[in-house]
Structures are given as C-alpha cells and as structure tokens.
Protein backbone atom coordinates (compact mmCIF):
# COMPACT_ATOMS: atom_id res chain seq x y z
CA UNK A 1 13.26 -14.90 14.31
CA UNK A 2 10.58 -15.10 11.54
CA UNK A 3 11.19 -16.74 8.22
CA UNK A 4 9.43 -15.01 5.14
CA UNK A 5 7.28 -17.05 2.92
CA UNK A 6 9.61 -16.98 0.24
CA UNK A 7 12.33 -19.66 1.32
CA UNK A 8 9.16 -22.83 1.36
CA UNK A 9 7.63 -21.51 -1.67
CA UNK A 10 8.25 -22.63 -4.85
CA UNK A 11 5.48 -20.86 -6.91
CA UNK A 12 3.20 -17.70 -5.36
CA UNK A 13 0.59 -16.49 -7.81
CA UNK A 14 -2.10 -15.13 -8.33
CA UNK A 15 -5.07 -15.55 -10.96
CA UNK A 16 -8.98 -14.88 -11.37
CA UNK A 17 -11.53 -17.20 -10.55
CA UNK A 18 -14.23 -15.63 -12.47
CA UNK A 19 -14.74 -11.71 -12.97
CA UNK A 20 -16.37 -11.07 -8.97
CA UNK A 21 -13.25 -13.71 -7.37
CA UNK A 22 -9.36 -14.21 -7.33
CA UNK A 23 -7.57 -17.35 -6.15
CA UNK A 24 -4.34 -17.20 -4.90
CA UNK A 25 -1.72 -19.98 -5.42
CA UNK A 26 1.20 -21.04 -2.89
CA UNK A 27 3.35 -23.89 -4.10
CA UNK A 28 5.95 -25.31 -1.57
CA UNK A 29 9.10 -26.86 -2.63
CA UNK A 30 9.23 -29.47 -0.44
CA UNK A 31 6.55 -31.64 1.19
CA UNK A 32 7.66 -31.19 4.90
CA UNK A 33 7.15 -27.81 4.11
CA UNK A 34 3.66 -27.99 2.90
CA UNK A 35 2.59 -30.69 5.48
CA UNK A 36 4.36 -28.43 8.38
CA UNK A 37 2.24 -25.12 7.13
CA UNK A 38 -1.19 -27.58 6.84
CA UNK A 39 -0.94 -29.39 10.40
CA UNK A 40 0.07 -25.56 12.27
CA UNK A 41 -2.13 -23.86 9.95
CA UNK A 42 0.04 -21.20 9.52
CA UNK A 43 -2.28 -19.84 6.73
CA UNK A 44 -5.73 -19.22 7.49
CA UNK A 45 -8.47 -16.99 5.88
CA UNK A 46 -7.70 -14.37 8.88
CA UNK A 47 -3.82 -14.08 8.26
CA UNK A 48 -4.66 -13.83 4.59
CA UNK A 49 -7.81 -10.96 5.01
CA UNK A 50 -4.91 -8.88 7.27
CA UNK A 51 -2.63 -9.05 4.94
CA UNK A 52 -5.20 -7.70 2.03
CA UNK A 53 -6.56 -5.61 4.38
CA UNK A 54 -10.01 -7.11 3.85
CA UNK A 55 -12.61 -8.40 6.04
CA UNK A 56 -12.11 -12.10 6.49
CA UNK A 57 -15.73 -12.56 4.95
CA UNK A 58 -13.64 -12.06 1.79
CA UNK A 59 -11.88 -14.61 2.22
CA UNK A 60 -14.37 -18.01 0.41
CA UNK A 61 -11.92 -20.95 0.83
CA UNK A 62 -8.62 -22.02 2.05
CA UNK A 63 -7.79 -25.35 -0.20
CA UNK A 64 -4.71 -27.54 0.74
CA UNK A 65 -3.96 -29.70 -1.96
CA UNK A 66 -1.74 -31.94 -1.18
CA UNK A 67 -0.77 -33.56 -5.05
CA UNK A 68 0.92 -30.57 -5.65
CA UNK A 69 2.21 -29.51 -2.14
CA UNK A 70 -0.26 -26.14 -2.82
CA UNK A 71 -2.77 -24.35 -0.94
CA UNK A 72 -4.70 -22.24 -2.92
CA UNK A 73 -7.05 -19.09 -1.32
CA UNK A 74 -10.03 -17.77 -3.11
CA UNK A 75 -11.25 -14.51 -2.08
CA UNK A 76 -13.74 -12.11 -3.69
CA UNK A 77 -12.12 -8.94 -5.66
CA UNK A 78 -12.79 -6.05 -4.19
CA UNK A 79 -13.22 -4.80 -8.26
CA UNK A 80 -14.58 -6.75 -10.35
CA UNK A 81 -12.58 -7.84 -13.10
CA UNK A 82 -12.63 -5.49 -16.32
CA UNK A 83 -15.02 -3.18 -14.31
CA UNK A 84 -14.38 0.84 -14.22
CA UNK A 85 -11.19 1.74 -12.42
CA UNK A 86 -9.89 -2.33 -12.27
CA UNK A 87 -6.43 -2.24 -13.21
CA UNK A 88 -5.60 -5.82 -13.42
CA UNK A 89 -8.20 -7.48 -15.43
CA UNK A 90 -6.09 -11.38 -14.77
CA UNK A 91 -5.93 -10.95 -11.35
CA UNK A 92 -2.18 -11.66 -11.95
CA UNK A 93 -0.87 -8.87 -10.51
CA UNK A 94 -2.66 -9.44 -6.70
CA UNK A 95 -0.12 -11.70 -5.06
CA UNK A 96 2.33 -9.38 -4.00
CA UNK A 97 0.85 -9.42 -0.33
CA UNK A 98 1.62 -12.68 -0.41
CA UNK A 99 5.21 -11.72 -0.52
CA UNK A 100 5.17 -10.28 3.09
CA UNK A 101 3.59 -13.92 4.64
CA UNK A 102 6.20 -14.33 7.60
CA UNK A 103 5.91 -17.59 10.04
C-alpha cells in the first residue's frame, strides 16, 4: 500500500525563483525520512515533470539539503510570472501537485 507525501512532510511549498522559474519546497519532519527519500530517490525530476504534466526538461534541479531535512525542485513556469493570463504572480499557489506525491 502507498503512503502519500503528506505523513514525512513537514512543510510543502511553493515559491518563485525569478519571474521565468518556480522552486518547490519539501520539508520532512524527521531525518530518517529525508535520508530514506535521498538514498531511494523517491523524488526525481521525472516523478516531479509527471506529476506537473511537463516535460522533464522543465524540470532545472533537484536540491537535497540536508541542514534542513528539504529537497527543493526548481522548474521553469510554464507562465511567466505577472505575464498575460498568469494567475499566481508568487508562485505560491503551484504546490498542490505536490500533494498527490505517493511512495
């Protein structure tokens, strides 16, 4: 049986990295967590591009960061921000995808 996302993570967010890119932040609440998802990389720019429905060229970096038990993904908006027909100029309103991450 699959576990969702949501009972490792601590934080999942979402935020612009300049108007043309977003980065999007997973925080784990524990560090066996985050070191189990790292070594079985059980998030990779693929699983991330299907779930956005995006060509994993999209996808620019996968980041584990290991001070604060965090990988962070930065991927290029398909918009960019504040452009005609955006409707999230932040970028904090792109993580709900994230929500459906299963492992």
């Amino acid at each position: 049986m699959k576990k969702n996302i949501l009972k490792v993570a601590r934080v999942i967010r979402s935020k612009n990295a300049g108007p043309y890119e977003l980065t999007l932040d997973i925080m784990f609440k524990r560090p066996r967590d985050f070191e189990m998802f790292r070594k079985r990389r059980l998030i990779t720019g693929a699983k991330i591009a299907r779930l956005y429905g995006v060509p994993v060229s999209h996808i620019l970096k996968v980041v584990w960061f290991e001070p604060s038990h965090a990988v962070k993904i930065t991927m290029k908006r398909w918009i960019p921000s504040g452009a005609t027909g955006e409707s999230d100029v932040y970028g904090a309103q792109q993580h709900a995808p994230l929500l459906n991450l299963s492992f």
